[in-house]
C-alpha atoms as a PDB file:
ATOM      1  CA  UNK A   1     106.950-117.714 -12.630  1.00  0.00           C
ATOM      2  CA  UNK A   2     105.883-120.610 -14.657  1.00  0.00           C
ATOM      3  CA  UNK A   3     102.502-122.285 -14.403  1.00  0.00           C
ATOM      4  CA  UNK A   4      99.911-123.455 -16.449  1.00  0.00           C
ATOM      5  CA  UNK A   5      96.095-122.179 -15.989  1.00  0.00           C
ATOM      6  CA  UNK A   6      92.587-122.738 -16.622  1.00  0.00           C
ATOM      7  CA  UNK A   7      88.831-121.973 -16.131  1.00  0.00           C
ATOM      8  CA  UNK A   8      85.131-123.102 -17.192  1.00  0.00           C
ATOM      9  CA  UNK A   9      81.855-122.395 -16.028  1.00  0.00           C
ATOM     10  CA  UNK A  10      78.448-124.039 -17.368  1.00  0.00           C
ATOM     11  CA  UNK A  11      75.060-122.176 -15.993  1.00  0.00           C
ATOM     12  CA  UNK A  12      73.860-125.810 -14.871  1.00  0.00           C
ATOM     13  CA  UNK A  13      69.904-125.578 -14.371  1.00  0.00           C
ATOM     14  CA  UNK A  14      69.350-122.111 -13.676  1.00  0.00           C
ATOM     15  CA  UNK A  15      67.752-119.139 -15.282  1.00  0.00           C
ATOM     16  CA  UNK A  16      71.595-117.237 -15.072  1.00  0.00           C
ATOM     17  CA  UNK A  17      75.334-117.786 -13.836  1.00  0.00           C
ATOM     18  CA  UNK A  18      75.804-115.787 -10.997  1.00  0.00           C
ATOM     19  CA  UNK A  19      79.186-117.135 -10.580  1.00  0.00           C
ATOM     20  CA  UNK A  20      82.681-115.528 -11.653  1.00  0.00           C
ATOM     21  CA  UNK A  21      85.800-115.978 -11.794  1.00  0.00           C
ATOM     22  CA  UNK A  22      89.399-114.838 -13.279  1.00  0.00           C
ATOM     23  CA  UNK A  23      93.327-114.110 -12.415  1.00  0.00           C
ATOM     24  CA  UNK A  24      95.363-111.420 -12.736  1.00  0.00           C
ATOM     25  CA  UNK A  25      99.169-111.516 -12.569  1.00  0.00           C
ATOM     26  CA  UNK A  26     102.401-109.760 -12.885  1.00  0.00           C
ATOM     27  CA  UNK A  27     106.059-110.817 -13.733  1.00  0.00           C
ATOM     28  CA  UNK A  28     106.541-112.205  -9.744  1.00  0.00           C
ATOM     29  CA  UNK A  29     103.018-112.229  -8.397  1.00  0.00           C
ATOM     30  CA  UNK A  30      99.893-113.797  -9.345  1.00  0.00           C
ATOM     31  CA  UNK A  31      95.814-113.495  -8.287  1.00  0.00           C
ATOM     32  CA  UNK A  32      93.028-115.990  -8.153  1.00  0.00           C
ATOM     33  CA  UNK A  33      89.528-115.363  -7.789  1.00  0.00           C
ATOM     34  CA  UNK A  34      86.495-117.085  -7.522  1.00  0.00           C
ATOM     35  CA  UNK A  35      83.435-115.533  -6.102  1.00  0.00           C
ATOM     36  CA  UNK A  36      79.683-117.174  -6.460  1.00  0.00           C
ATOM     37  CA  UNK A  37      76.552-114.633  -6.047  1.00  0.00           C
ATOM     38  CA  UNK A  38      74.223-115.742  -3.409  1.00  0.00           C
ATOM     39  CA  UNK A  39      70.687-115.850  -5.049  1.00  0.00           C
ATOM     40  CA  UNK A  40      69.154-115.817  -1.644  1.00  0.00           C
ATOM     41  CA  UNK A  41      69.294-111.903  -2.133  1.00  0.00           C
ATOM     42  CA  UNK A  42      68.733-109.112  -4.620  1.00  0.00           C
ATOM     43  CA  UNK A  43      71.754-109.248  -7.423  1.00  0.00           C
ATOM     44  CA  UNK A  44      73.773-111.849  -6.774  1.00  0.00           C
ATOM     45  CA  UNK A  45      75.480-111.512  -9.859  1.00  0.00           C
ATOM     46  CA  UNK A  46      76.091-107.783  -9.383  1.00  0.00           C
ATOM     47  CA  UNK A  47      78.159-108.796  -6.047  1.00  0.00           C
ATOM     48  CA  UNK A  48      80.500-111.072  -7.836  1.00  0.00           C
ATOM     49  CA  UNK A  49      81.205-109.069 -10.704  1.00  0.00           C
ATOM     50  CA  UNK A  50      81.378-106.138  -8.399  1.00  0.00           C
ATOM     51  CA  UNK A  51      83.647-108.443  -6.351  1.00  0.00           C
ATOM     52  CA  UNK A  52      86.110-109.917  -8.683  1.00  0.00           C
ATOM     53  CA  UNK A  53      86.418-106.542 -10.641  1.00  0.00           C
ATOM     54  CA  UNK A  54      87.341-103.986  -7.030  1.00  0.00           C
ATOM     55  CA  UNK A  55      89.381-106.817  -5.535  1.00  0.00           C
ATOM     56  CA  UNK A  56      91.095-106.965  -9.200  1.00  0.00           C
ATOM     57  CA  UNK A  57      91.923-103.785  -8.956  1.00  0.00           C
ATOM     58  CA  UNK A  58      93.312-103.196  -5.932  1.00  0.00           C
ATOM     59  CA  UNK A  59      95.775-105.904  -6.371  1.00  0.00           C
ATOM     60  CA  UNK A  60      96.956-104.672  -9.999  1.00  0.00           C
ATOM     61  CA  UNK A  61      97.487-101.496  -7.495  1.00  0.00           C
ATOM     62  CA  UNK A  62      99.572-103.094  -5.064  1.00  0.00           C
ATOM     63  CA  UNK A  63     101.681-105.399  -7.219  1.00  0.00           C
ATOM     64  CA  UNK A  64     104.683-103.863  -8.160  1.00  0.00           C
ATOM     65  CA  UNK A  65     105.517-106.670  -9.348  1.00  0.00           C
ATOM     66  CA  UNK A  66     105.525-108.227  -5.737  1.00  0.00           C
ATOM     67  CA  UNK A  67     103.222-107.656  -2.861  1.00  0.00           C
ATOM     68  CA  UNK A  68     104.742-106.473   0.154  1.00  0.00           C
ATOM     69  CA  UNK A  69     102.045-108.514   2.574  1.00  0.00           C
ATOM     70  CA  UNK A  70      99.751-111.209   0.567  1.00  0.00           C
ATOM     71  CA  UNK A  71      97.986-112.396   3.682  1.00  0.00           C
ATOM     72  CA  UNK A  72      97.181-108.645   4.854  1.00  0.00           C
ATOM     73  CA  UNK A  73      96.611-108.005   0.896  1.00  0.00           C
ATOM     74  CA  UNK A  74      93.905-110.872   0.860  1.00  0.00           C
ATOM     75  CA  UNK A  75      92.000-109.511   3.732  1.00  0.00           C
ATOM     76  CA  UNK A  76      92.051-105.901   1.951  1.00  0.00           C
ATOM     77  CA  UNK A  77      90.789-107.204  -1.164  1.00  0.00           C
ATOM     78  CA  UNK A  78      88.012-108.778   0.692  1.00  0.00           C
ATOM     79  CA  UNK A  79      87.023-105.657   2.848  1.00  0.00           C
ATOM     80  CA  UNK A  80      87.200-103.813   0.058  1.00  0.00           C
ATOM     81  CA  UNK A  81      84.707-105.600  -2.300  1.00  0.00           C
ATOM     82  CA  UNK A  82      82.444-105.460   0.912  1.00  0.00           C
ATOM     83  CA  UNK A  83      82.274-101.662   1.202  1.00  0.00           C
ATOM     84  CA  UNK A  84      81.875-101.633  -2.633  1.00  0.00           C
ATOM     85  CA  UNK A  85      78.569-103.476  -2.258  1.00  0.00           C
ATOM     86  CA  UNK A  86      77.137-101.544   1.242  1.00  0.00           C
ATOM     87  CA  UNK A  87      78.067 -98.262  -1.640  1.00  0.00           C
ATOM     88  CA  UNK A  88      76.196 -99.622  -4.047  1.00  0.00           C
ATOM     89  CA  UNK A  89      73.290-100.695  -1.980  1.00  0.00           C
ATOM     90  CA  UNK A  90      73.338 -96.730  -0.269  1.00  0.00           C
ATOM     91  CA  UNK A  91      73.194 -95.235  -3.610  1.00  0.00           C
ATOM     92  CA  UNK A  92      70.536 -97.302  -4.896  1.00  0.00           C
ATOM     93  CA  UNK A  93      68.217 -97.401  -1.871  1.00  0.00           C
ATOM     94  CA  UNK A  94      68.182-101.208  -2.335  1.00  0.00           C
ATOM     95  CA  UNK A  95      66.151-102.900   0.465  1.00  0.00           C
ATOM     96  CA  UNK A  96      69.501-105.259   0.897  1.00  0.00           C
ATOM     97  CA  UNK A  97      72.592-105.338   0.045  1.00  0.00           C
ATOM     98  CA  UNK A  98      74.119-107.879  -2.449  1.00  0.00           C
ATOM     99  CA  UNK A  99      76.310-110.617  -1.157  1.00  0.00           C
ATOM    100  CA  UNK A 100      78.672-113.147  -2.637  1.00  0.00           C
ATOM    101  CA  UNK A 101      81.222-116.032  -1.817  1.00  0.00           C
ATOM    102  CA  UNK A 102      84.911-115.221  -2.213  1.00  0.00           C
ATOM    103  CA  UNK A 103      87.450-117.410  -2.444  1.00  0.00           C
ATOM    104  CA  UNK A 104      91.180-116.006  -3.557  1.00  0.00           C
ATOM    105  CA  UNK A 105      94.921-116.571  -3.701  1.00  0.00           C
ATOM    106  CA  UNK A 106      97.877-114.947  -3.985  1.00  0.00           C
ATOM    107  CA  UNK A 107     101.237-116.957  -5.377  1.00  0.00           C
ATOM    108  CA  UNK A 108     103.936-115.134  -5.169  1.00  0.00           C
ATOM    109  CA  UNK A 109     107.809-116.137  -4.090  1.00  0.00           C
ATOM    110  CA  UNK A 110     106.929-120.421  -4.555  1.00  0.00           C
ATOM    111  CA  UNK A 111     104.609-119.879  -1.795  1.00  0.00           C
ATOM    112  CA  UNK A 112     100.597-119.902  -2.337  1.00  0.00           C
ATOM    113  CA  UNK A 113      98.226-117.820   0.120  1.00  0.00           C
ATOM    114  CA  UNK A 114      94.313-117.799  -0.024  1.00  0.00           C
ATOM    115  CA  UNK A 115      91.863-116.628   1.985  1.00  0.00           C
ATOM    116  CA  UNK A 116      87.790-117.197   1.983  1.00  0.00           C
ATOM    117  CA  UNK A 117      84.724-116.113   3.151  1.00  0.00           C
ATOM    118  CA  UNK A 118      81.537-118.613   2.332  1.00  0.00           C
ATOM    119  CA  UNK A 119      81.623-121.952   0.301  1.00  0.00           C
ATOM    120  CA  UNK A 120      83.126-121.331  -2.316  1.00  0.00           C
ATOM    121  CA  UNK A 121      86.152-123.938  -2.171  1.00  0.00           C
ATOM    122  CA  UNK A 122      90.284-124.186  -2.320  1.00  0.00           C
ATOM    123  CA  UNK A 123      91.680-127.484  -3.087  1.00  0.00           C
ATOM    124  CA  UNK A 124      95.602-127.803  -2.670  1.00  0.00           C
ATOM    125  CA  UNK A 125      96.706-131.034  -4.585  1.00  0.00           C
ATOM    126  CA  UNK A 126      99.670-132.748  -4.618  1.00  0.00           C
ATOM    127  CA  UNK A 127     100.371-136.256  -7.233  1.00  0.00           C
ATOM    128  CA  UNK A 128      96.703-137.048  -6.892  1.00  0.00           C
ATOM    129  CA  UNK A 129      96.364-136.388  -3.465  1.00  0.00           C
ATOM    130  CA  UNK A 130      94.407-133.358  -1.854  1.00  0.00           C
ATOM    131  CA  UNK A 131      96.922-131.616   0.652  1.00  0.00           C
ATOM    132  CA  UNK A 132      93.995-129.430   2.488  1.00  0.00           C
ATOM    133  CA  UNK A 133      91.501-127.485   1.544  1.00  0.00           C
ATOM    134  CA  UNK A 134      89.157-124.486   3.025  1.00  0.00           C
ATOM    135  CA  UNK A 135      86.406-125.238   4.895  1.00  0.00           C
ATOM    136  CA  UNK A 136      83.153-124.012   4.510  1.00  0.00           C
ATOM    137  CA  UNK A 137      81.389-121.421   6.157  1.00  0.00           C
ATOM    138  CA  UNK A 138      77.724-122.765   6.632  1.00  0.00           C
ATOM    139  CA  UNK A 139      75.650-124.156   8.978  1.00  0.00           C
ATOM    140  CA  UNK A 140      76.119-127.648   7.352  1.00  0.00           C
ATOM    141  CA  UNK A 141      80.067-127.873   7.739  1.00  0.00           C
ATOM    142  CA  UNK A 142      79.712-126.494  11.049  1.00  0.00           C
ATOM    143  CA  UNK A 143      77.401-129.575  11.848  1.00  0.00           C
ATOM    144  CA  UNK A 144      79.941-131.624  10.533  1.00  0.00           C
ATOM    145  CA  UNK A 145      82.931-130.310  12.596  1.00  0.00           C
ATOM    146  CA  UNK A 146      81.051-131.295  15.583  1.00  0.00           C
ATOM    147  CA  UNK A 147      80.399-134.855  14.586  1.00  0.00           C
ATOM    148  CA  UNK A 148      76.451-134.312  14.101  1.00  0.00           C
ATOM    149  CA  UNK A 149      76.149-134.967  10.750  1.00  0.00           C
ATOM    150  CA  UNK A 150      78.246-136.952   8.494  1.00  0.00           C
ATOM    151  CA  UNK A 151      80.185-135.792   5.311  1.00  0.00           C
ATOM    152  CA  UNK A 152      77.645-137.820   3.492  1.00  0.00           C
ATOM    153  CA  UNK A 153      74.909-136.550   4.834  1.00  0.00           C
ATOM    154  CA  UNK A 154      75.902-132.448   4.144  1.00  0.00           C
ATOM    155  CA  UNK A 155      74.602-132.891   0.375  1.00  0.00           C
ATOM    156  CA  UNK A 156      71.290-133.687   1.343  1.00  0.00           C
ATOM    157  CA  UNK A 157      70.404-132.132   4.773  1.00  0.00           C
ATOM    158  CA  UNK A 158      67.398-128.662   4.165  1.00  0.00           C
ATOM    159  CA  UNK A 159      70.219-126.194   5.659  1.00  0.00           C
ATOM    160  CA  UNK A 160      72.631-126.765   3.532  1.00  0.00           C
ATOM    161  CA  UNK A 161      72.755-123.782   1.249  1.00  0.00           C
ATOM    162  CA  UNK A 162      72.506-121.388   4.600  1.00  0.00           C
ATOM    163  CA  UNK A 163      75.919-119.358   4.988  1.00  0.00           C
ATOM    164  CA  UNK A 164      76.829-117.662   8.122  1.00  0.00           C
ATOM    165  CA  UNK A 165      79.592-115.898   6.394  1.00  0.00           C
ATOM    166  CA  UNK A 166      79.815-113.777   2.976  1.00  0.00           C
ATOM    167  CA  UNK A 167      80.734-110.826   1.338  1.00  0.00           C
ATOM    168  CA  UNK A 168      77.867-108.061   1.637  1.00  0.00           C
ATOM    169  CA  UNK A 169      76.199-108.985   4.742  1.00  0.00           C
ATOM    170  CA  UNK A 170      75.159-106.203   7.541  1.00  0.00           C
ATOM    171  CA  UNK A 171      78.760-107.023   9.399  1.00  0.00           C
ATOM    172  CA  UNK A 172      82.109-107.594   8.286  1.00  0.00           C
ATOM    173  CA  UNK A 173      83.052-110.604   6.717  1.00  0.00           C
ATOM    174  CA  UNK A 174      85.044-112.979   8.467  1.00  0.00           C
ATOM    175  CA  UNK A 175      88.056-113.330   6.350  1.00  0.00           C
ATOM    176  CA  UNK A 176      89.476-116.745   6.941  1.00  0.00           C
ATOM    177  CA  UNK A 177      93.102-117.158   5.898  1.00  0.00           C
ATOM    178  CA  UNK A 178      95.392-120.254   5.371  1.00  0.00           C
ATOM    179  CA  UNK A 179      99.118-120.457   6.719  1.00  0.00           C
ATOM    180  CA  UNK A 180     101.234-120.021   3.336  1.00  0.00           C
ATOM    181  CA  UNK A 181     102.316-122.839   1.901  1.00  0.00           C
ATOM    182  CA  UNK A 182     105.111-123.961  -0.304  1.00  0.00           C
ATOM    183  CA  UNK A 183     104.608-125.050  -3.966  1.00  0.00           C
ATOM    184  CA  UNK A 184     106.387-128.105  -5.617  1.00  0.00           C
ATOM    185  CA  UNK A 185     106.753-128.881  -9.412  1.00  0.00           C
ATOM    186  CA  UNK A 186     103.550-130.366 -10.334  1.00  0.00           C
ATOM    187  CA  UNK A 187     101.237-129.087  -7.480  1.00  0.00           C
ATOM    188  CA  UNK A 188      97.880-128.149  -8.567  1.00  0.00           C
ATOM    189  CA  UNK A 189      95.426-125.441  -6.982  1.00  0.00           C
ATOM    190  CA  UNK A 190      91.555-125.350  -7.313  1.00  0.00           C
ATOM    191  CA  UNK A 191      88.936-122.753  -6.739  1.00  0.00           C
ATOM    192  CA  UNK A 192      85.423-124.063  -7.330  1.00  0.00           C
ATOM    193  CA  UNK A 193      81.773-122.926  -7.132  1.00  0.00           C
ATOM    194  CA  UNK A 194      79.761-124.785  -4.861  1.00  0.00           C
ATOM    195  CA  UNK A 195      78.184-126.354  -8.169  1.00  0.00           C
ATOM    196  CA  UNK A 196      81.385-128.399  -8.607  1.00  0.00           C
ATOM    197  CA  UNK A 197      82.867-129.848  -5.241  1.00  0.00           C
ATOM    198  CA  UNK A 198      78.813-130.948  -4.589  1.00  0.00           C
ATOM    199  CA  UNK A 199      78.447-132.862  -7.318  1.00  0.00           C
ATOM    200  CA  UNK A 200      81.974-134.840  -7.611  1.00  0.00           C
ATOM    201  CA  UNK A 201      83.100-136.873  -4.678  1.00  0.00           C
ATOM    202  CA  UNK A 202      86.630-135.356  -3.732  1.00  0.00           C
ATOM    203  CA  UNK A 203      89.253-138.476  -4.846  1.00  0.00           C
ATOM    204  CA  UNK A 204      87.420-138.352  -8.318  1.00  0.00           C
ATOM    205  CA  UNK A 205      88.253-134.727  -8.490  1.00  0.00           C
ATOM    206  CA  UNK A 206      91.892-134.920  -6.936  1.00  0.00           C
ATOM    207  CA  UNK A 207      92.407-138.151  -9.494  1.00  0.00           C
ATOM    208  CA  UNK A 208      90.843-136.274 -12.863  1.00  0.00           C
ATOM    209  CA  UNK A 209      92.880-133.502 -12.384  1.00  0.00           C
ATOM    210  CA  UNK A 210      95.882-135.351 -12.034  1.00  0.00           C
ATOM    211  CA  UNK A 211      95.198-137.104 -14.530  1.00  0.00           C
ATOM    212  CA  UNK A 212      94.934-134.979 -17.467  1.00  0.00           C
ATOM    213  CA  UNK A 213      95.750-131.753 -18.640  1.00  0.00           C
ATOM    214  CA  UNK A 214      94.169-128.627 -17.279  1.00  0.00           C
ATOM    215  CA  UNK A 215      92.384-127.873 -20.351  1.00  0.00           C
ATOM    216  CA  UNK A 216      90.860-131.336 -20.808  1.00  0.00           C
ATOM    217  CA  UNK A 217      90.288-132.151 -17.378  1.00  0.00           C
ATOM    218  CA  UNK A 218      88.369-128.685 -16.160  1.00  0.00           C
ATOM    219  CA  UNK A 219      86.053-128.664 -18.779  1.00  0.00           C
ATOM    220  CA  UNK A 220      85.211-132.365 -18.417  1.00  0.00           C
ATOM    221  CA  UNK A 221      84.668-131.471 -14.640  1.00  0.00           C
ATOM    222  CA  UNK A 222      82.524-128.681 -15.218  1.00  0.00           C
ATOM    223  CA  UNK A 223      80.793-130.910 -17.547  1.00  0.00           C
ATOM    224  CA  UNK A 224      80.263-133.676 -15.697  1.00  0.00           C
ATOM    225  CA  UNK A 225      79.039-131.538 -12.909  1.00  0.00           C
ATOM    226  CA  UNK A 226      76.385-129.507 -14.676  1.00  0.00           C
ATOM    227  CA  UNK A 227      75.232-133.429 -15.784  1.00  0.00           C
ATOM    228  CA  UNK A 228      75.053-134.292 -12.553  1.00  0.00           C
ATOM    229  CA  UNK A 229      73.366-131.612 -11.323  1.00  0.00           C
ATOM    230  CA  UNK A 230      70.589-131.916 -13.365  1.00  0.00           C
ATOM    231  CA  UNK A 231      67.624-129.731 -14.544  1.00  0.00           C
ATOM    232  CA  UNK A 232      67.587-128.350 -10.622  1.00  0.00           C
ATOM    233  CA  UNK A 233      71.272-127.872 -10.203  1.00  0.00           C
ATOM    234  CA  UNK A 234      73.348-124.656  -9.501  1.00  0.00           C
ATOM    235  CA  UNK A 235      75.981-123.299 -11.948  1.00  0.00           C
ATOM    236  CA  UNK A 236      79.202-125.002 -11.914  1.00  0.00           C
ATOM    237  CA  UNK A 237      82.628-122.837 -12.005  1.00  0.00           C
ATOM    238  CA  UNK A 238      86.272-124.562 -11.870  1.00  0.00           C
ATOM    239  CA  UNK A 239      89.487-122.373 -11.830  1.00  0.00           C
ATOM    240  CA  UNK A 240      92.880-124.368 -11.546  1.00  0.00           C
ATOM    241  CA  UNK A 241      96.812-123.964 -11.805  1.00  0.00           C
ATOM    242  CA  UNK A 242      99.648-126.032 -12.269  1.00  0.00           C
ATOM    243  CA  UNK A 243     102.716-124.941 -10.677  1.00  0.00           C
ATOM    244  CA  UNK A 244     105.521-125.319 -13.257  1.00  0.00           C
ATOM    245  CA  UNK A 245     108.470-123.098 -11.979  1.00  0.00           C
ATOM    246  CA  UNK A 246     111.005-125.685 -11.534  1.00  0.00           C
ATOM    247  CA  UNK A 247     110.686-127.399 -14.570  1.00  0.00           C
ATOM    248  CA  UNK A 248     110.003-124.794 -17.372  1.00  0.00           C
ATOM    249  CA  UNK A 249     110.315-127.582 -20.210  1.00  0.00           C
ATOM    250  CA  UNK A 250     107.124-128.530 -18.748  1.00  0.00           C
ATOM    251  CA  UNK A 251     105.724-125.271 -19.940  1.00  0.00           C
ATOM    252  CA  UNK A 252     104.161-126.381 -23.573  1.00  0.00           C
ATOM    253  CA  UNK A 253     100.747-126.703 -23.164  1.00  0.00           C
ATOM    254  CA  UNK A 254      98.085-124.174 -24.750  1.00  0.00           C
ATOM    255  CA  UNK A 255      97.263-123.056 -21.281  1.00  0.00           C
ATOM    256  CA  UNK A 256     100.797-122.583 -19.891  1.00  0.00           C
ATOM    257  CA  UNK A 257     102.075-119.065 -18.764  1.00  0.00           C
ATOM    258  CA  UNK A 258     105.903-118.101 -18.567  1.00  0.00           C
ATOM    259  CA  UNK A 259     106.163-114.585 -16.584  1.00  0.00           C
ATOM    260  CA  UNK A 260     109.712-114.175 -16.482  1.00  0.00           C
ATOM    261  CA  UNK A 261     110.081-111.859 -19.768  1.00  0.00           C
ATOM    262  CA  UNK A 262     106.960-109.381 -18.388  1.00  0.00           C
ATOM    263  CA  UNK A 263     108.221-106.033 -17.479  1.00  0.00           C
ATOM    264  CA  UNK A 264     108.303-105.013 -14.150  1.00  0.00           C
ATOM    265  CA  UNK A 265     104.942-102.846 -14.544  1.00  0.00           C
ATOM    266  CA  UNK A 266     102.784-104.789 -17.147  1.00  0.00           C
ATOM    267  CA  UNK A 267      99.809-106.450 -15.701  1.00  0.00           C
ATOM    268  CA  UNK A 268      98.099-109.338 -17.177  1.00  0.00           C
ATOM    269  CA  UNK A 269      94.489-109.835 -16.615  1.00  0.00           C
ATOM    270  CA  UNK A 270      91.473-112.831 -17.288  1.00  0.00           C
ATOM    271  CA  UNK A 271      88.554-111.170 -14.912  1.00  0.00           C
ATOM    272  CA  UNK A 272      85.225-111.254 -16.534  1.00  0.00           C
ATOM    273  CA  UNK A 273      81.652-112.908 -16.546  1.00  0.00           C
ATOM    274  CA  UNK A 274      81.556-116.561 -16.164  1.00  0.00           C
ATOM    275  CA  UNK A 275      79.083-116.801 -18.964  1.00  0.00           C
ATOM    276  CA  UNK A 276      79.404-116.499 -22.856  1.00  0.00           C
ATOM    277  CA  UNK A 277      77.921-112.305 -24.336  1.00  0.00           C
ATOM    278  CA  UNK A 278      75.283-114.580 -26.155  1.00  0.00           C
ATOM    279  CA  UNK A 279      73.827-116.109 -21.919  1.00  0.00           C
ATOM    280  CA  UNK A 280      73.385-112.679 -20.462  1.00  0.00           C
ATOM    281  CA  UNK A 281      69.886-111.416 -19.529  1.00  0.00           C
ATOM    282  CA  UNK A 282      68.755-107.584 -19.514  1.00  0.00           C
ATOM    283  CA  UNK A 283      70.647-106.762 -16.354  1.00  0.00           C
ATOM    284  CA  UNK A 284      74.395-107.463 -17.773  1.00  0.00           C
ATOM    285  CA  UNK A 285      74.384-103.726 -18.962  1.00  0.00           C
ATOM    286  CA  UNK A 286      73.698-102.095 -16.127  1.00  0.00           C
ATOM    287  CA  UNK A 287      75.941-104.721 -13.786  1.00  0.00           C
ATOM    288  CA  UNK A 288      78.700-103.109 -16.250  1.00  0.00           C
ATOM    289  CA  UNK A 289      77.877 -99.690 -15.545  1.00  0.00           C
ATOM    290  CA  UNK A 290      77.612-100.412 -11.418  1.00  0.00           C
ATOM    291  CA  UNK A 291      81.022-101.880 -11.802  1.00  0.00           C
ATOM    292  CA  UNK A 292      82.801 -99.218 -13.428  1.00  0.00           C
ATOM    293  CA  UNK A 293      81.774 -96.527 -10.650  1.00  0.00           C
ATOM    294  CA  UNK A 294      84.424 -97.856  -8.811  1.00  0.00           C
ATOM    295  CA  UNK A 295      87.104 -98.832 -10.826  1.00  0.00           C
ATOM    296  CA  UNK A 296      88.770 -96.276 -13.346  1.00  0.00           C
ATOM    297  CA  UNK A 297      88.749 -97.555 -16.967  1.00  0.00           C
ATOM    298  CA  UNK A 298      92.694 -98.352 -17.114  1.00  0.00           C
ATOM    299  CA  UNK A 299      92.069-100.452 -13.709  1.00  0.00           C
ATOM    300  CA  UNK A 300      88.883-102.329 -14.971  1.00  0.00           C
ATOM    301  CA  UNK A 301      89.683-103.089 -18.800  1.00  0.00           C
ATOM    302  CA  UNK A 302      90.913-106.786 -18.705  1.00  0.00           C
ATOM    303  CA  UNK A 303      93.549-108.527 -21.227  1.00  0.00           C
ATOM    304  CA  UNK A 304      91.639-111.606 -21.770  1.00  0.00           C
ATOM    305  CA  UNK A 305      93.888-114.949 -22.548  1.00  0.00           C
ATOM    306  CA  UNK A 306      92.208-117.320 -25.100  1.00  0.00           C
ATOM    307  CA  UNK A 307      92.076-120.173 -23.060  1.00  0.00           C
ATOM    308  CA  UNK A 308      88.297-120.365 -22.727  1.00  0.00           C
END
């Protein structure tokens, strides 16, 4: 596989970034994740770090170096991070559990799969030109679905931050998956925080990304997001991909990846806080500690890339 990757996160206006994200790949298959802690409830950050670091694991399990059923795989890794908070909620008599967005995709074979629960977003682009996207799981987009509210109108109406589906709530999440799809030369994938696709109309995003490099046009994104946002808004987390495998002269940027000389068993991972050591508050120790109770140290311990 040949692609080029990227990610950036800014804590916007609030107090913490309860958002995460990261990827995690072998010599044939590769993982993105995304997830955004819901600060409606008790630690939100705790659920996506919890999140990104049991559905990480499982799929460094299962890819060998292929996965025999991404779709099935997705909706495992999902179910999985959901036990791992009702767990951690039992053990720690917490009056609720902690809940999250998810948003993830598999590549694997030319073909991408991703699956999401919340609204935390998926943008499949193609030359400038968004090819779909996931749809949101709130009261809002549901509204807008039915023709009672307008796409301009979902930034501004009171109910729409209200999910009806998530990672951690009393019942299993709904774990909404997208027909695969194949990848051409060029084709870009997105996986945003709610912080991002809110604040940048969707042909300014599909046009910036096309028209510059990953690492210049994610962190301008990101940027111009948190601006936008302003001292209210929410944190702001961008993960994208360029597909490059038909073209590996196209390969040459700082952020590119080239998989083909991996060995069949080596796992490369970039799963981690969204924020910098220096932004976290008096909870990132024991968020650390909650997380490794259920992964093993060899499954949790990430190879970080030094794109960020």
């Amino acid at each position: 596989m040949r692609f080029s990757i990227y990610q950036d996160s800014q804590i916007g206006g609030r107090s913490s970034n309860q958002d995460r994200m990261g990827y995690c790949f072998t010599r044939d298959a590769l993982l993105l994740l995304l997830a955004d802690g819901m600060g409606g409830h008790l630690h939100g950050e705790l659920a996506a770090s919890m999140a990104m670091q049991v559905m990480g694991a499982l799929f460094q399990e299962k890819a060998r170096p292929t996965v025999a059923d991404p779709s099935g795989l997705l909706e495992d890794l999902v179910f999985a991070a959901h036990h791992a908070l009702h767990r951690y909620r039992s053990e720690h008599r917490l009056p609720d559990t902690p809940r999250t967005t998810i948003v993830a995709c598999i590549v694997q074979s030319g073909e991408a799969h991703w699956a999401h629960c919340g609204d935390s977003r998926l943008y499949w682009l193609r030359s400038g030109r968004i090819l779909a996207r996931t749809v949101d799981h709130s009261h809002v987009e549901r509204l807008v679905s039915l023709g009672r509210l307008s796409p301009a109108e979902r930034l501004f109406h009171p109910d729409r931050n209200k999910l009806y589906n998530c990672v951690g709530a009393p019942t299993l999440p709904r774990v909404e998956k997208a027909s695969p799809v194949r990848l051409k030369t060029g084709d870009q994938i997105l996986l945003c925080s709610d912080g991002l696709w809110s604040s940048i109309p969707e042909h300014e995003l599909a046009y910036r990304l096309s028209a510059r490099s990953l690492e210049v046009a994610v962190p301008e994104l990101v940027k111009s997001a948190a601006v936008a946002g302003g001292k209210n808004g929410d944190n702001v987390t961008a993960l994208a991909l360029t597909w490059l495998e038909d073209e590996p002269g196209l390969a040459s940027s700082p952020s590119a990846m080239m998989t083909d000389a991996l060995p069949g068993n080596r796992i490369v991972t970039s799963i981690h806080p969204a924020y910098a050591p220096a932004e976290q508050h008096p909870e990132a120790e024991a968020i650390e500690r909650a997380i490794a109770r259920f992964c093993t140290p060899d499954e949790k311990t990430p190879t970080t890339s030094s794109e960020e």
